[in-house]
Protein backbone atom coordinates (compact mmCIF):
# COMPACT_ATOMS: atom_id res chain seq x y z
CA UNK A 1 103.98 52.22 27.65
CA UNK A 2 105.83 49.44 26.29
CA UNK A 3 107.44 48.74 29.80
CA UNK A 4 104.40 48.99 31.50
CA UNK A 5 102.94 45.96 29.27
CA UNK A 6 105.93 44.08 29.21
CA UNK A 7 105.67 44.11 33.11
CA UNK A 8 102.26 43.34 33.35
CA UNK A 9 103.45 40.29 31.17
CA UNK A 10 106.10 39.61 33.24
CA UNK A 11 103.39 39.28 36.46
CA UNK A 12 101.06 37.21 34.19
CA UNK A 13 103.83 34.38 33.19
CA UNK A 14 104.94 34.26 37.29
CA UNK A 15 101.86 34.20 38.14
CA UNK A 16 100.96 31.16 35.77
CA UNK A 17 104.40 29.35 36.54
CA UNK A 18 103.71 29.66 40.01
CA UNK A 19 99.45 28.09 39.40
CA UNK A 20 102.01 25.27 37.26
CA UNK A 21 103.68 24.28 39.92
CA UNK A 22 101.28 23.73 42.44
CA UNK A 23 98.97 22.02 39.82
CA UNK A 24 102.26 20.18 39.38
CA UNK A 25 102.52 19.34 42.70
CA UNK A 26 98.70 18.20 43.05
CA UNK A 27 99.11 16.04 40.44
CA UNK A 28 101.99 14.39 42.39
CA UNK A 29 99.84 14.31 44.94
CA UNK A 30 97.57 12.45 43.80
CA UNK A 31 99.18 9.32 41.65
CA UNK A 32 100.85 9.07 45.07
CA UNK A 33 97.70 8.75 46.39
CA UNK A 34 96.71 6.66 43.65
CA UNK A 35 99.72 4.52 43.73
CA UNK A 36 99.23 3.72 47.17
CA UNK A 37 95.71 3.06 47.13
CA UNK A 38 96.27 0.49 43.79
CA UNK A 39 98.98 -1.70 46.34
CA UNK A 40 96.22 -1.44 49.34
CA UNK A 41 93.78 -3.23 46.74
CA UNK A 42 96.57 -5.79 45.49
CA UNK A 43 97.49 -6.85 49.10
CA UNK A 44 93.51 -6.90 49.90
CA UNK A 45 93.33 -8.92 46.52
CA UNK A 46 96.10 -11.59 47.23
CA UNK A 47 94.75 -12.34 51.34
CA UNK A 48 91.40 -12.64 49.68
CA UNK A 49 92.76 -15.18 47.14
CA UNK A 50 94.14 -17.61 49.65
CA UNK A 51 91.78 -17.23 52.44
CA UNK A 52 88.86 -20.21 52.01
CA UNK A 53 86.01 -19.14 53.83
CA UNK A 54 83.47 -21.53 54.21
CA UNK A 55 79.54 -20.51 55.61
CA UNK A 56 77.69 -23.09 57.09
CA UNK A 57 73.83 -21.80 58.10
CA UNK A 58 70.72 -23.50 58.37
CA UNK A 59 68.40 -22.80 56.05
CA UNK A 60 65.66 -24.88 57.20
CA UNK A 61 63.62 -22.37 59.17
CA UNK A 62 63.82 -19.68 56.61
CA UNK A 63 62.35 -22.46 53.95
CA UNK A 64 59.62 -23.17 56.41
CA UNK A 65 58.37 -19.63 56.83
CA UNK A 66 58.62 -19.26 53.16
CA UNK A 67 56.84 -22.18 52.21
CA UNK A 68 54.02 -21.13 55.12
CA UNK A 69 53.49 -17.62 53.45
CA UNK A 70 52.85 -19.80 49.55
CA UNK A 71 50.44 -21.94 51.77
CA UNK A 72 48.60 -18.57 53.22
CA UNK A 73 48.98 -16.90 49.62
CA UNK A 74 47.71 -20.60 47.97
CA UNK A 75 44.57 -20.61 50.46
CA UNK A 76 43.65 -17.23 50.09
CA UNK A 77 43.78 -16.90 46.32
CA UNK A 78 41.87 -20.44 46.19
CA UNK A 79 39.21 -18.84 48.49
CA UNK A 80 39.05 -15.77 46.45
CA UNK A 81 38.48 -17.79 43.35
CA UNK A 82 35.74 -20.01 45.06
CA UNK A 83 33.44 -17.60 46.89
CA UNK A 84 31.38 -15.88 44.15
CA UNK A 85 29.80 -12.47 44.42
CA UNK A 86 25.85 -12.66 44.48
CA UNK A 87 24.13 -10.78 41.83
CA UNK A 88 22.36 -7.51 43.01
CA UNK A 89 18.97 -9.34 42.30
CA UNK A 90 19.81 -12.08 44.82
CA UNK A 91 21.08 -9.56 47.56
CA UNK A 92 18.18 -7.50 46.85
CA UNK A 93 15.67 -11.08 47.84
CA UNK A 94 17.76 -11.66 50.73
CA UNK A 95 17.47 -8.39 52.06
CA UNK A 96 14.59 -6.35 54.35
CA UNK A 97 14.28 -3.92 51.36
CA UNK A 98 12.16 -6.81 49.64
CA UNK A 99 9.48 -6.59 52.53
CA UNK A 100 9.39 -2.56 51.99
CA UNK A 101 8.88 -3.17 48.23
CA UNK A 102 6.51 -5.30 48.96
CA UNK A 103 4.61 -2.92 51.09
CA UNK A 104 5.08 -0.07 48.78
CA UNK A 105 3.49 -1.48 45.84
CA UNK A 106 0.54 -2.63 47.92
CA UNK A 107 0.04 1.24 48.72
CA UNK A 108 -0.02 2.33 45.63
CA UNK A 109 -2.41 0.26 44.01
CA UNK A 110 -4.30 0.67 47.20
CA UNK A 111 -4.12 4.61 46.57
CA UNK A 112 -4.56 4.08 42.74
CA UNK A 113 -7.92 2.14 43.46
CA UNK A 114 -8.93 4.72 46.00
CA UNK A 115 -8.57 7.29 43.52
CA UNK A 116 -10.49 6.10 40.83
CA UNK A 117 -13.39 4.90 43.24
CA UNK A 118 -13.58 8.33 44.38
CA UNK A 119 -13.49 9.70 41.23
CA UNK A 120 -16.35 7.53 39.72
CA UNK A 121 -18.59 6.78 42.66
CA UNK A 122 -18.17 10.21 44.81
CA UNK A 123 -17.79 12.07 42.10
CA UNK A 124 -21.02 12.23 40.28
């Protein structure tokens, strides 16, 4: 029994070695990897450092259309401010529904007076 642990042991620390040696050899890998990538970004660094590059663009038409769309907001918030909202007593006066108010409380005090005559004159 003993030799059949001791070679299951024996598989167990190959079979680690061998998972520490490619783990060994991924981890070269990568500060190669690394390494190279960290000179890429120094070279990169130093042509960056002495290049001089200068922009020149004209701004002008940009500034325009920017200032335009402050004008446009400007006006319209201006507008918004002046034009008041009528009350609902004001758009009710300016409105045909006055003229059918109107007509409706002539019809019934018209009925109301019709009802009471015929109550006190017909009625007896």
């Amino acid at each position: 029994m003993n030799e059949d642990k001791l070679e299951m042991l024996e598989l167990a620390v190959k079979e680690q070695a061998e998972e520490m040696t490619k783990l060994s050899q991924q981890t070269q890998d990568l500060i190669s990897i690394v390494t190279n990538l960290r000179d890429t970004v120094g070279t990169f660094s130093e042509k960056q450092a002495t290049q001089k590059i200068t922009v020149e663009a004209d701004t002008r038409p940009f500034q325009k259309i920017v200032e335009s769309a402050f004008l446009k907001i400007n006006f319209m918030i201006e507008n918004a401010l002046q034009n008041k909202r009528p009350n609902n007593l004001q758009v009710f006066f300016q409105s045909d529904a006055n003229k059918w108010a109107v007509i409706l409380v002539i019809t019934v005090i018209f009925l109301t007076y019709s009802y009471w005559f015929s109550l006190h004159y017909l009625g007896r």
